[in-house]
Protein backbone atom coordinates (compact mmCIF):
# COMPACT_ATOMS: atom_id res chain seq x y z
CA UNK A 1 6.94 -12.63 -15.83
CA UNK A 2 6.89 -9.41 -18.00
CA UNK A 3 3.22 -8.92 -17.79
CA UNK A 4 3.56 -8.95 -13.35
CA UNK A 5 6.42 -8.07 -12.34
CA UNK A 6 5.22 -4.06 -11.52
CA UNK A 7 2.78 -5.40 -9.60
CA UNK A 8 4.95 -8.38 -7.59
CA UNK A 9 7.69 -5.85 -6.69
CA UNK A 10 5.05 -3.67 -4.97
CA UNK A 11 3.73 -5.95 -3.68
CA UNK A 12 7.48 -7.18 -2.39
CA UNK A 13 8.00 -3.51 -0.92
CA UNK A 14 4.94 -3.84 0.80
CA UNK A 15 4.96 -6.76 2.50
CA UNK A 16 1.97 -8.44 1.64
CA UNK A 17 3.36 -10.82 -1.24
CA UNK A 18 3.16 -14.56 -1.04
CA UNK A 19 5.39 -16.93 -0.75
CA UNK A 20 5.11 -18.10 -4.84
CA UNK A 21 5.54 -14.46 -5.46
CA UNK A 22 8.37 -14.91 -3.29
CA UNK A 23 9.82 -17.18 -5.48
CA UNK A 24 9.23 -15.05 -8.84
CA UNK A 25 10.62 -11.91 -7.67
CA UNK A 26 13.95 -13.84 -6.00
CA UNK A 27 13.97 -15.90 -10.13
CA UNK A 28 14.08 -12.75 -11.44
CA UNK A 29 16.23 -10.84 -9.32
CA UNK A 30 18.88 -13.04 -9.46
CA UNK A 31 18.69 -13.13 -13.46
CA UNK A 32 20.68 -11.10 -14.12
CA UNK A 33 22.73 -7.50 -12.45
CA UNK A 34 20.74 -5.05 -12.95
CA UNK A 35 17.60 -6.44 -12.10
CA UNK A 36 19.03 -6.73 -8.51
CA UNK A 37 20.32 -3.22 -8.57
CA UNK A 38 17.01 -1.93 -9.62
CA UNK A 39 15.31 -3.85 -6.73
CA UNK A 40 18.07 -2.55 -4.19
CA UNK A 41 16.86 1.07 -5.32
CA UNK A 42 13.49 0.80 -5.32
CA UNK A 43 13.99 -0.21 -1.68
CA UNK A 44 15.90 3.32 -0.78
CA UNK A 45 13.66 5.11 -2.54
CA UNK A 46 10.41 3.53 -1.01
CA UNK A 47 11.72 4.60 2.27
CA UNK A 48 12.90 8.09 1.34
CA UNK A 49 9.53 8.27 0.27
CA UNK A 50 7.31 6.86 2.87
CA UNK A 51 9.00 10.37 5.04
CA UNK A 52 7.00 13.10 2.17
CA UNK A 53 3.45 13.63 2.88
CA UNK A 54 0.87 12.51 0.25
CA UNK A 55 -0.10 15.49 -1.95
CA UNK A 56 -2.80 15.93 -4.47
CA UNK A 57 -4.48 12.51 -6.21
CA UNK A 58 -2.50 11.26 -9.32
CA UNK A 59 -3.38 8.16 -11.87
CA UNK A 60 -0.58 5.91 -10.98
CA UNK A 61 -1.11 2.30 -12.02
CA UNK A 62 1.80 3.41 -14.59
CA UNK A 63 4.33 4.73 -11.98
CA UNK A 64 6.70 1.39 -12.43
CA UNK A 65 6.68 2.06 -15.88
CA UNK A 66 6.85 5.66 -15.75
CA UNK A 67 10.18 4.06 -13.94
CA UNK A 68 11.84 2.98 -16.45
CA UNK A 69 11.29 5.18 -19.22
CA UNK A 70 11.75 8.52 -17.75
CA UNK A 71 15.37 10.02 -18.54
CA UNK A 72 16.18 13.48 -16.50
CA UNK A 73 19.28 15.19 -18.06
CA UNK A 74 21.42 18.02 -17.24
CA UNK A 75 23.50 20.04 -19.14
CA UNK A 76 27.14 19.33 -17.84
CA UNK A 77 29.81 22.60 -18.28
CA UNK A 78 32.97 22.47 -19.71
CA UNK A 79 34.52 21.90 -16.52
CA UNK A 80 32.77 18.58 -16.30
CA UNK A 81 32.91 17.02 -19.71
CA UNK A 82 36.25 14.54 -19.23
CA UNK A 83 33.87 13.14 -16.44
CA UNK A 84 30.69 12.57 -18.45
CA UNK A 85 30.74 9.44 -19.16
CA UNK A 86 30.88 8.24 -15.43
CA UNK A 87 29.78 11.44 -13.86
CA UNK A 88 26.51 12.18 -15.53
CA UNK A 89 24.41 10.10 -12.72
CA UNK A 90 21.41 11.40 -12.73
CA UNK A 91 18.69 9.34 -12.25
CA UNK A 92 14.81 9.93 -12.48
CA UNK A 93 12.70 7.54 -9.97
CA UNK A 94 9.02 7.59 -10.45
CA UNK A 95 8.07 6.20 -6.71
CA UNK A 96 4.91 5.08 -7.53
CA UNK A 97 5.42 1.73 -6.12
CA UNK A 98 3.01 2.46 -3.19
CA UNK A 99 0.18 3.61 -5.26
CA UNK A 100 0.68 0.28 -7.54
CA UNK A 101 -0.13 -1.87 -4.34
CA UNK A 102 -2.84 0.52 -3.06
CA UNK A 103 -4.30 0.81 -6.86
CA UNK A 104 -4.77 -2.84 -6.18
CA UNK A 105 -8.10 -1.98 -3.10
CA UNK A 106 -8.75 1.33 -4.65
CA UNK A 107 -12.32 -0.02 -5.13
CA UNK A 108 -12.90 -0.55 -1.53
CA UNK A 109 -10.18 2.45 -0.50
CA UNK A 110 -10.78 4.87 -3.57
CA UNK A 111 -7.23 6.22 -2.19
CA UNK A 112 -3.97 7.01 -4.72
CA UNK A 113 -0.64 8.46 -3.99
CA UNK A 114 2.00 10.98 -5.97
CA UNK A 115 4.50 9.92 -7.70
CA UNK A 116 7.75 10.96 -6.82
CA UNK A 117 11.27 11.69 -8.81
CA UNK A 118 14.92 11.39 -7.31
CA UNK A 119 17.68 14.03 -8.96
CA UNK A 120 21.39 12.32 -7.83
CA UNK A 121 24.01 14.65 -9.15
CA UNK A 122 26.80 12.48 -9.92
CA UNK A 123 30.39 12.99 -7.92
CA UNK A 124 32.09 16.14 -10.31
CA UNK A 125 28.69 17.06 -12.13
CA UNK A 126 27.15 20.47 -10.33
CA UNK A 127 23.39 19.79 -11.79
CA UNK A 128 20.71 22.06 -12.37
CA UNK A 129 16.89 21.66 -12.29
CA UNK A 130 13.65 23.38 -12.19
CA UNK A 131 11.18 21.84 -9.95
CA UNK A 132 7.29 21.72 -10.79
CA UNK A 133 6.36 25.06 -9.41
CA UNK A 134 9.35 26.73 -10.99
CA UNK A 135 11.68 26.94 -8.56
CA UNK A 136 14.90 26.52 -9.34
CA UNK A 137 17.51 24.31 -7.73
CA UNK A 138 21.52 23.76 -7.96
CA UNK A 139 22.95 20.18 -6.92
CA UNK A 140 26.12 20.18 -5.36
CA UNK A 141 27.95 16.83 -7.01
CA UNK A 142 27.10 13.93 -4.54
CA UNK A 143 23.96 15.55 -3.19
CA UNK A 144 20.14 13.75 -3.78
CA UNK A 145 16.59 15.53 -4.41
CA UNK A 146 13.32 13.83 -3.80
CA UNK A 147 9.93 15.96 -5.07
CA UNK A 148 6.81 14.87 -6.56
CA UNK A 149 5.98 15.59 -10.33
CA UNK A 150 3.19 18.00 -9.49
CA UNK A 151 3.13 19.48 -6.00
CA UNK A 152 0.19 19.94 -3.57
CA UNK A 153 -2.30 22.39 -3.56
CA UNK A 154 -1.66 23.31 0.20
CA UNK A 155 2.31 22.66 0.53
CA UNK A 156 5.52 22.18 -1.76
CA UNK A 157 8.05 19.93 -0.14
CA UNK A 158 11.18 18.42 -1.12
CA UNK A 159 13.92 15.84 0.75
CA UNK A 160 17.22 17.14 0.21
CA UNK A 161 20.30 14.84 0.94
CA UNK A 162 23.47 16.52 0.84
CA UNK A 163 23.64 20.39 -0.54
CA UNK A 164 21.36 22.61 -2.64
CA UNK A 165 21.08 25.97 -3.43
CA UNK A 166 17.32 26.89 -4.14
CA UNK A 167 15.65 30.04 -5.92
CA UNK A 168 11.79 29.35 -4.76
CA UNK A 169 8.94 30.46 -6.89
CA UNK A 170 7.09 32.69 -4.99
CA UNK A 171 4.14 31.85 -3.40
CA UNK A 172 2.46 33.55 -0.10
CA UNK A 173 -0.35 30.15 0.08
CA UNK A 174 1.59 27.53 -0.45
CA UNK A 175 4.95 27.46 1.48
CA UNK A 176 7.77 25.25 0.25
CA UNK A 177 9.57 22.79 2.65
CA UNK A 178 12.99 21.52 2.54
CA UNK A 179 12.95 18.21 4.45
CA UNK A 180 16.21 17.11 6.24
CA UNK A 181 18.04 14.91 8.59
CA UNK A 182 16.08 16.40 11.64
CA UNK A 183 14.72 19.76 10.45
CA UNK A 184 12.58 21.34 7.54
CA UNK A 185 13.27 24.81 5.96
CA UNK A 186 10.15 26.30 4.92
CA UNK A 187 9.75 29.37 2.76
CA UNK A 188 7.62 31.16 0.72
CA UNK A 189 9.39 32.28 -1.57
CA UNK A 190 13.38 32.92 -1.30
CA UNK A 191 16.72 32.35 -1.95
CA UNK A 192 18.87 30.26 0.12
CA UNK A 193 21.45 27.32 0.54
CA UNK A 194 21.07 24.12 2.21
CA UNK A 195 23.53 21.65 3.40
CA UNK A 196 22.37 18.59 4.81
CA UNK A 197 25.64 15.79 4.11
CA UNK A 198 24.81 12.07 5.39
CA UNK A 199 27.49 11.79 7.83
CA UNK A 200 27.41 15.10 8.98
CA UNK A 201 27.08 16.08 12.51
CA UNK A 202 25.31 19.33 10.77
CA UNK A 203 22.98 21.03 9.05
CA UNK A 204 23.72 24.38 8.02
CA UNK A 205 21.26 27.31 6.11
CA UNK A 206 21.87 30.56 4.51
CA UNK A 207 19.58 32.90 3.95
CA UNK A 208 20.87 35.37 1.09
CA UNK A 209 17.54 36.97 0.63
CA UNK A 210 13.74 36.58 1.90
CA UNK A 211 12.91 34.81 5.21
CA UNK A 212 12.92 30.75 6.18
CA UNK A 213 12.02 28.94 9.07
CA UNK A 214 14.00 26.60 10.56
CA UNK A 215 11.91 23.75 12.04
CA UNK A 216 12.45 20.69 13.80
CA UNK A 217 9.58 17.95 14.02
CA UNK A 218 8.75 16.29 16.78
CA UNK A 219 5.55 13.56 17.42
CA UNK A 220 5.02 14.53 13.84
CA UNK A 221 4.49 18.53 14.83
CA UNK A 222 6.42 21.33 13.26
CA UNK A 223 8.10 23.33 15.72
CA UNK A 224 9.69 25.91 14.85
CA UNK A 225 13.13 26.87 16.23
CA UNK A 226 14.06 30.12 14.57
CA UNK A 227 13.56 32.56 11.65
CA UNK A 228 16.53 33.58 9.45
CA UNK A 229 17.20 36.95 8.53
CA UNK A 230 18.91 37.89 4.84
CA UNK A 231 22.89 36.95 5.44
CA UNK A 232 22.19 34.87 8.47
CA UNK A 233 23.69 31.39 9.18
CA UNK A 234 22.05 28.31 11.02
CA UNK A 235 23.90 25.50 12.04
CA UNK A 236 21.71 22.79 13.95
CA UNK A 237 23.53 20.45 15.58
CA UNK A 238 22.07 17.37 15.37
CA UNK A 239 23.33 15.82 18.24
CA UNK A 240 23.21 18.11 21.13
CA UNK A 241 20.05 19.95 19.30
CA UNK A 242 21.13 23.09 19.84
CA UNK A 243 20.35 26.00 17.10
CA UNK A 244 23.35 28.43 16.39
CA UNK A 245 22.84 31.25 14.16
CA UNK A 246 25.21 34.18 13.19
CA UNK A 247 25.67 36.91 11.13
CA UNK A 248 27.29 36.78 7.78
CA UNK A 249 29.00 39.70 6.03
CA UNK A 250 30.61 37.79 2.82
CA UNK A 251 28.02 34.87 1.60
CA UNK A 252 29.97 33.76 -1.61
CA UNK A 253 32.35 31.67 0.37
CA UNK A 254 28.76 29.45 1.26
CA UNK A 255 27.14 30.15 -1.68
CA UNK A 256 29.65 30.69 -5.00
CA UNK A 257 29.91 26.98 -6.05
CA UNK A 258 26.57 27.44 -7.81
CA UNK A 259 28.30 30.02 -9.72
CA UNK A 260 31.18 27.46 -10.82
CA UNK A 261 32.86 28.86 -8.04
CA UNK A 262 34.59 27.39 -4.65
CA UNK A 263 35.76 29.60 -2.09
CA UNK A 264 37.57 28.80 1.14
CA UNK A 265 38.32 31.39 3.75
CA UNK A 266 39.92 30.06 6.77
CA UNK A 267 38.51 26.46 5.89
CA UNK A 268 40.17 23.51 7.91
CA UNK A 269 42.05 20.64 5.22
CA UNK A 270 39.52 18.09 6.57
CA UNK A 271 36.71 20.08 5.01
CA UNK A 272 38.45 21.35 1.74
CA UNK A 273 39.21 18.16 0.77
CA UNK A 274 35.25 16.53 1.33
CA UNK A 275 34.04 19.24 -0.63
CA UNK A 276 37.09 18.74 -3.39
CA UNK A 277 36.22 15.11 -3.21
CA UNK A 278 32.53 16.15 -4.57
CA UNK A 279 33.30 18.45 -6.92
CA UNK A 280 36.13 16.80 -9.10
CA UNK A 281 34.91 13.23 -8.41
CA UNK A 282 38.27 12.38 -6.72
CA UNK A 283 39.40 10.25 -3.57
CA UNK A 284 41.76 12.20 -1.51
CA UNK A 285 43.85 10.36 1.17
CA UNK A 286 44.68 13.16 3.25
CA UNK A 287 47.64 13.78 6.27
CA UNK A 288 45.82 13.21 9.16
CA UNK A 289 48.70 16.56 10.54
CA UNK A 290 46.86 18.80 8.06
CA UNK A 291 43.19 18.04 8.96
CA UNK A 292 42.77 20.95 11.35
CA UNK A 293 45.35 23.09 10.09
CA UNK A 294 43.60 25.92 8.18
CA UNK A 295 43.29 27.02 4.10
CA UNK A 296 42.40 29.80 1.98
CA UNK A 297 41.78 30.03 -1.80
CA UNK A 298 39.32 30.47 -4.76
CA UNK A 299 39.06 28.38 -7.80
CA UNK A 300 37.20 28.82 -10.80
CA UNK A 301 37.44 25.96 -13.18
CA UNK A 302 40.74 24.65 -12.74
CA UNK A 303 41.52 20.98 -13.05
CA UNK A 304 42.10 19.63 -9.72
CA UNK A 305 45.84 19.71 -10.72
CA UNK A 306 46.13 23.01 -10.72
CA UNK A 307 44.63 23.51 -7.83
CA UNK A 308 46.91 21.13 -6.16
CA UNK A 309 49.94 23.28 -7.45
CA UNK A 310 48.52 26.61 -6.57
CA UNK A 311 47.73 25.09 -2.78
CA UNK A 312 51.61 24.20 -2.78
CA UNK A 313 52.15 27.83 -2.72
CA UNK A 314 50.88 28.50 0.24
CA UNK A 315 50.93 25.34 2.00
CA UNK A 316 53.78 23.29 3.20
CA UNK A 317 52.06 19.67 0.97
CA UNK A 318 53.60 17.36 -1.12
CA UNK A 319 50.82 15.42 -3.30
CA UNK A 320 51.07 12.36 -5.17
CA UNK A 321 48.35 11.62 -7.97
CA UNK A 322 47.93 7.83 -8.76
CA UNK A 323 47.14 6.42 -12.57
CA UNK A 324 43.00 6.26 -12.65
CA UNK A 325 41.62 2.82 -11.81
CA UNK A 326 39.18 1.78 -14.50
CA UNK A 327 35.58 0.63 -14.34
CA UNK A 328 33.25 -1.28 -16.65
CA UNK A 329 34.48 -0.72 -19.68
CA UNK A 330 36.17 1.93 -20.96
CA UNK A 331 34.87 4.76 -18.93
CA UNK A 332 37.59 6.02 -16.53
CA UNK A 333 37.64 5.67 -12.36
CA UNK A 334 38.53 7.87 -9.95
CA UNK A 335 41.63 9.26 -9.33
CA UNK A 336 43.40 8.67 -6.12
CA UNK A 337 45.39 11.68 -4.31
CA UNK A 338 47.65 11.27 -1.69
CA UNK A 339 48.80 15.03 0.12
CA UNK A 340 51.28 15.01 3.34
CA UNK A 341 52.74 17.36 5.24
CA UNK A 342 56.36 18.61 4.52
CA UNK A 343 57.71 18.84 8.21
C-alpha cells in the first residue's frame, strides 16, 4: 500500500480512481486517525488550490512526499511560549497532488503544475515568513497563507485567509497579488495590511506606503475598483459590493499587532474580543449588552489577565476565567472567559 498510495489519493482528489482503488484508499483511511485527517486536508487544500493560477513548470512526481517531510517553523516570542506546545500550528502543504495525477499523461500532455505551501499561524502564535521573492509577511494568529515554492515569471500571487501584513519585494514586471474572498490586492512593490476573516462580511486594506489596486474578478477578468493612496482604507463589502475608502491619520491602531502590539481606539466589545480570541488563543463568552458598546486601550505583551484587569478600569465588566480544559495529552486547552456587564 506504501509503494501507491501518492498516486491513489490523487487520483481520489481527482476523480478518476476506480472502484478497487476505492476500496484501498477507504482501508487505509480508516486505519488509523491521522491518516483520515491527512486525507480531510488534502481535500481543503486541493480546492484552495485549484483558485491560484498555474505558474512556471516544476518536477513534481515528489510533491506527496515533499508532503510529508517538509517542516516550516517560526520563531515564537516570549509572549507566546506557555502556548507552544498547542499553539505552534504551522503547517507546510506541498499541493502537488494535481501534478501527481497529471504526471500520470504527461507523455501525451507534456503539462506539470507548481507546487504549493500553506502557512496556518496557530490561535496565540503571530508568525513570520519570507515568501520566495523576498517579501516578507506577518500572520495574524488564526489567519492561512497559500503561495507556491517558486513564483512565476509573469505574476506573484498568494491566497490569504484571515489577516496579513505584507512588506513586498519590489518589482515593477512582476506585480504581486493578494487573492481574497472576492477581491485581489495587487502591488508592485509596497507595504500594506490585509484582512480577509472567513465569516466576515469584510475585507478591509491599508495602504501605509506605495500604491495597490483593489480588484474584484468577475467571468475570470480583473477589474479593478480603486487605487489606494499611502494611509488610505478600503473596506469592500462583500455583500452589497460596494467599495468604501477613507482617509487615515493614525495607522498603528490597523497595523501595530505586527509590532507585538494591539491597539483599540473606539473599537466595539464584539470586535475586541474576536481579535483577543486570536491573539491569546482564548474563547471569550461575551455579554451580548457590551457587544456594541465601545473600548479603548493598548497592550503590549500582557497576559490576557492583565488585560482583563486593566479593561475593568475603564469598563463597567465583571470576568470570570474557567480552569483550562485539556487536550491529548498533556498539552493544555483553551481557556474559557466569561465578561458581563455590571448594571
Amino acid at each position: 500500500m506504501k509503494t501507491n498510495i501518492n498516486s491513489l489519493i490523487a487520483k481520489h482528489l481527482s476523480g478518476t480512481i476506480d472502484e478497487a482503488g476505492k476500496k484501498e484508499i477507504e482501508k487505509w483511511q480508516s486505519a488509523s486517525e491521522e491518516n483520515a485527517k491527512l486525507i480531510d486536508h488534502y481535500h481543503k487544500i486541493w480546492d484552495k488550490a485549484k483558485e491560484i493560477k498555474p505558474v512556471n513548470n516544476q518536477q513534481v512526481e515528489d510533491a506527496l512526499l515533499l508532503t510529508k517531510k517538509q517542516i516550516f517553523t517560526s520563531k515564537p516570542t516570549k509572549r507566546y511560549l506557555v502556548y507552544f506546545r498547542q499553539a505552534v500550528a504551522v503547517l507546510v502543504i506541498a499541493i502537488g497532488l494535481m501534478a501527481i495525477f497529471k504526471s500520470f499523461n504527461r507523455e501525451a500532455q507534456n503539462v506539470t503544475s507548481p507546487i504549493y505551501k500553506e502557512v496556518v499561524a496557530g490561535y496565540g502564535m503571530n508568525t513570520n515568513l519570507t515568501l520566495p521573492d523576498g517579501t516578507n509577511v506577518n500572520l495574524f494568529p488564526g489567519s492561512k497563507l497559500l503561495f507556491p515554492i517558486s513564483f512565476a515569471e509573469e505574476l506573484r500571487e498568494v491566497r490569504l485567509e484571515g489577516e496579513g501584513y505584507f512588506k513586498v519585494t519590489h518589482n515593477e514586471k512582476v506585480p504581486f497579488i493578494v487573492k481574497t474572498n472576492q477581491i485581489n490586492i495587487k502591488v508592485l512593490g509596497t507595504e500594506f495590511n490585509v484582512s480577509a476573516y472567513e465569516g466576515d462580511k469584510y475585507v478591509e486594506t491599508i495602504l501605509v506606503n506605495g500604491k495597490v489596486a483593489i480588484e474584484k474578478e468577475i467571468d475570470g477578468e480583473s477589474i479593478e475598483l480603486k487605487v489606494l493612496k499611502p494611509n488610505q482604507r478600503s473596506r469592500y463589502d462583500l455583500l452589497s459590493g460596494k467599495l468604501i475608502v477613507t482617509e487615515e491619520t493614525d495607522l498603528d491602531k490597523f497595523v501595530a499587532w505586527h509590532k507585538e502590539q494591539l491597539i483599540f481606539d473606539g473599537e466595539t466589545w464584539l470586535n475586541v474580543t474576536k481579535r483577543l480570541e486570536r491573539w491569546y488563543n482564548v474563547n471569550i463568552i461575551l455579554d451580548k449588552q457590551l457587544e456594541n458598546q465601545k473600548i479603548t486601550g493598548v497592550f503590549k505583551g500582557e497576559p490576557i489577565e492583565e488585560v482583563l484587569q486593566l479593561m475593568q478600569f475603564t469598563s463597567p465588566i465583571e470576568y470570570k476565567i474557567e480552569r483550562e480544559s485539556r487536550t491529548a495529552g498533556d498539552a493544555p486547552g483553551q481557556k474559557k472567559i466569561i465578561i458581563n456587564q455590571i448594571n
